[in-house]
Protein backbone atom coordinates (compact mmCIF):
# COMPACT_ATOMS: atom_id res chain seq x y z
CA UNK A 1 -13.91 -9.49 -116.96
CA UNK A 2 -11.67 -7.32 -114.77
CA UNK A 3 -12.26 -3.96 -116.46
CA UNK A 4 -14.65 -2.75 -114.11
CA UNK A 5 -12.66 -3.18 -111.22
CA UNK A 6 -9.49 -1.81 -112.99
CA UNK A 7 -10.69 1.00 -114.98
CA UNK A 8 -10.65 -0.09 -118.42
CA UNK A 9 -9.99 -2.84 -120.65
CA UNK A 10 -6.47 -1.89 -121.40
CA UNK A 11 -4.94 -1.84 -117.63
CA UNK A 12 -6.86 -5.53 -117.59
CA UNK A 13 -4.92 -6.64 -120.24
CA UNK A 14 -1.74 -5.22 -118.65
CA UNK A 15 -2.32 -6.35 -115.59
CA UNK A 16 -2.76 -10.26 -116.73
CA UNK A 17 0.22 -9.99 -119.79
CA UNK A 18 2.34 -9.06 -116.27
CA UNK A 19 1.03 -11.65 -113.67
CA UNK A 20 1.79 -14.21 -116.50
CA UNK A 21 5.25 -13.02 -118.09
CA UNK A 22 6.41 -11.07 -115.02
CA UNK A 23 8.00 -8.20 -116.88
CA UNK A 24 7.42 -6.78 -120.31
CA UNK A 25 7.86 -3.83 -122.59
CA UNK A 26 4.92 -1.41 -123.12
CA UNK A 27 5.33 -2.61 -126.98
CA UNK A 28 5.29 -6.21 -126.65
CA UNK A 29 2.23 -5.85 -124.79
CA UNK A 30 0.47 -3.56 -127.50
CA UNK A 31 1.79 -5.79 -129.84
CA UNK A 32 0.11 -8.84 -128.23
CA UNK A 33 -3.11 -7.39 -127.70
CA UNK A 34 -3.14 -4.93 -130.85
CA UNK A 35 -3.26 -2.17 -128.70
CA UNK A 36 -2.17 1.12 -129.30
CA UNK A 37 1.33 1.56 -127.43
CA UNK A 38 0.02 5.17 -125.87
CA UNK A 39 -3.13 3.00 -124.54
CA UNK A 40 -0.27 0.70 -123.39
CA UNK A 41 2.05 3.51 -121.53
CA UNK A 42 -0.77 5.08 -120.03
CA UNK A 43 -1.35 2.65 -118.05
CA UNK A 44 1.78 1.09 -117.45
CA UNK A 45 2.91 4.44 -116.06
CA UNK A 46 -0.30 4.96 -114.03
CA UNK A 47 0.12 1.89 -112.15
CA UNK A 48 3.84 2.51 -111.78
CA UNK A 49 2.86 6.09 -110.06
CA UNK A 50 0.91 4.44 -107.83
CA UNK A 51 3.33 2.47 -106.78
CA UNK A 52 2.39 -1.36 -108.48
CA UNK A 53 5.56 -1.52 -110.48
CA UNK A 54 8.52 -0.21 -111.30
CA UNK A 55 10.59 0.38 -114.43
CA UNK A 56 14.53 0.35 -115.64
CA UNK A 57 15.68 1.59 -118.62
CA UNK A 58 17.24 -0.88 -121.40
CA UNK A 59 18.79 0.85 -123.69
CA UNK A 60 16.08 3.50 -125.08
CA UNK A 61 13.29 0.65 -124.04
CA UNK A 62 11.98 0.65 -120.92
CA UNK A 63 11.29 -2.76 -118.89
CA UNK A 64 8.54 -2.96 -116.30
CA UNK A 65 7.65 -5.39 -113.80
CA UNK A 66 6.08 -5.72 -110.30
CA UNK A 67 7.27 -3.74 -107.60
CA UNK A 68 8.89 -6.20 -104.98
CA UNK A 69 8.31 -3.56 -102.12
CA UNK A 70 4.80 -2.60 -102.31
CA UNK A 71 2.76 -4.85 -99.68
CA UNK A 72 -0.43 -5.15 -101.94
CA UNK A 73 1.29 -6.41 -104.54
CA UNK A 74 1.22 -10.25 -103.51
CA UNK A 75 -2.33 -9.82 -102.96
CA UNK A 76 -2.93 -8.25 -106.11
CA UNK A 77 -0.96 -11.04 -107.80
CA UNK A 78 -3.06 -13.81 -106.42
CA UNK A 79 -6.38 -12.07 -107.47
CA UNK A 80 -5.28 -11.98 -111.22
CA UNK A 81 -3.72 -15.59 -111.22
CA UNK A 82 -7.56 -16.71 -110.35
CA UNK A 83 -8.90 -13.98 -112.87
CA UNK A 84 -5.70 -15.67 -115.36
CA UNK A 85 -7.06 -19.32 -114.66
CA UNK A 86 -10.59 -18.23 -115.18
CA UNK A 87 -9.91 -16.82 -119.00
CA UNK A 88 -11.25 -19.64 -121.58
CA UNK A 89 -8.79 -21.68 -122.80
CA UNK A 90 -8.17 -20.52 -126.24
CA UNK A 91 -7.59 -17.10 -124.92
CA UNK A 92 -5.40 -18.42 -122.19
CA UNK A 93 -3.36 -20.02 -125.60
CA UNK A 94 -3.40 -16.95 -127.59
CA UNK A 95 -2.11 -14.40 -125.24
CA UNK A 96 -0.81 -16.20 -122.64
CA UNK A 97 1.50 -18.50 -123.85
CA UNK A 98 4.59 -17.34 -125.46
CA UNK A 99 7.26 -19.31 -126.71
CA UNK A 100 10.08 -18.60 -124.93
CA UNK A 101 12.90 -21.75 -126.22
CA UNK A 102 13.86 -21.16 -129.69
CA UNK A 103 12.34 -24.12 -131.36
CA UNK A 104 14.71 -27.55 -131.91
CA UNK A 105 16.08 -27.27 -135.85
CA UNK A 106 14.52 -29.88 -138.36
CA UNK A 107 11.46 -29.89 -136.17
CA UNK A 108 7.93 -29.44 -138.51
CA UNK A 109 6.31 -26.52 -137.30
């Protein structure tokens, strides 16, 4: 959907895992969308060159998320919450809805 405005289908994919989670690891992300992880970093450090995000280091892993100071980000982050919205909803499910409370013991999965 957004790959020809963004380059390719990978930075689309980053782009929306970010505007939905806020901040990830370059291998959660390939992991999510079975991407390759250099597919992943590519573009993950493109975008943080130009100034979109920015990164700190955890450990040997590296953590990005949006960078608070650049004035298109809030712009940017309101176009891909409509392109977000817009997916169908069983992709919306399958990538874009992680569980993030550790599930309540006895309960059936």
């Amino acid at each position: 959907m957004l790959e020809t405005i963004v380059g390719s289908a990978a930075a689309e994919k980053v782009l929306l895992y970010l505007q939905n989670y806020e901040q990830a690891y370059g291998r959660e992300i390939s992991a999510t969308f079975e991407l390759s992880n250099s597919q992943v970093q590519k573009q993950l450090l493109k975008l943080e060159s130009g100034g979109l995000l920015v990164s700190r280091r955890i450990g040997r892993t590296r953590l990005y998320q949006w960078n608070p100071r650049n004035p298109l980000v809030p712009s940017l982050r309101a176009f891909l919450a409509v392109a977000l919205d817009s997916l169908p909803a069983n992709e919306q499910q399958q990538f874009f809805r992680k569980r993030t409370r550790p599930r309540r013991s006895g309960k059936a999965l």
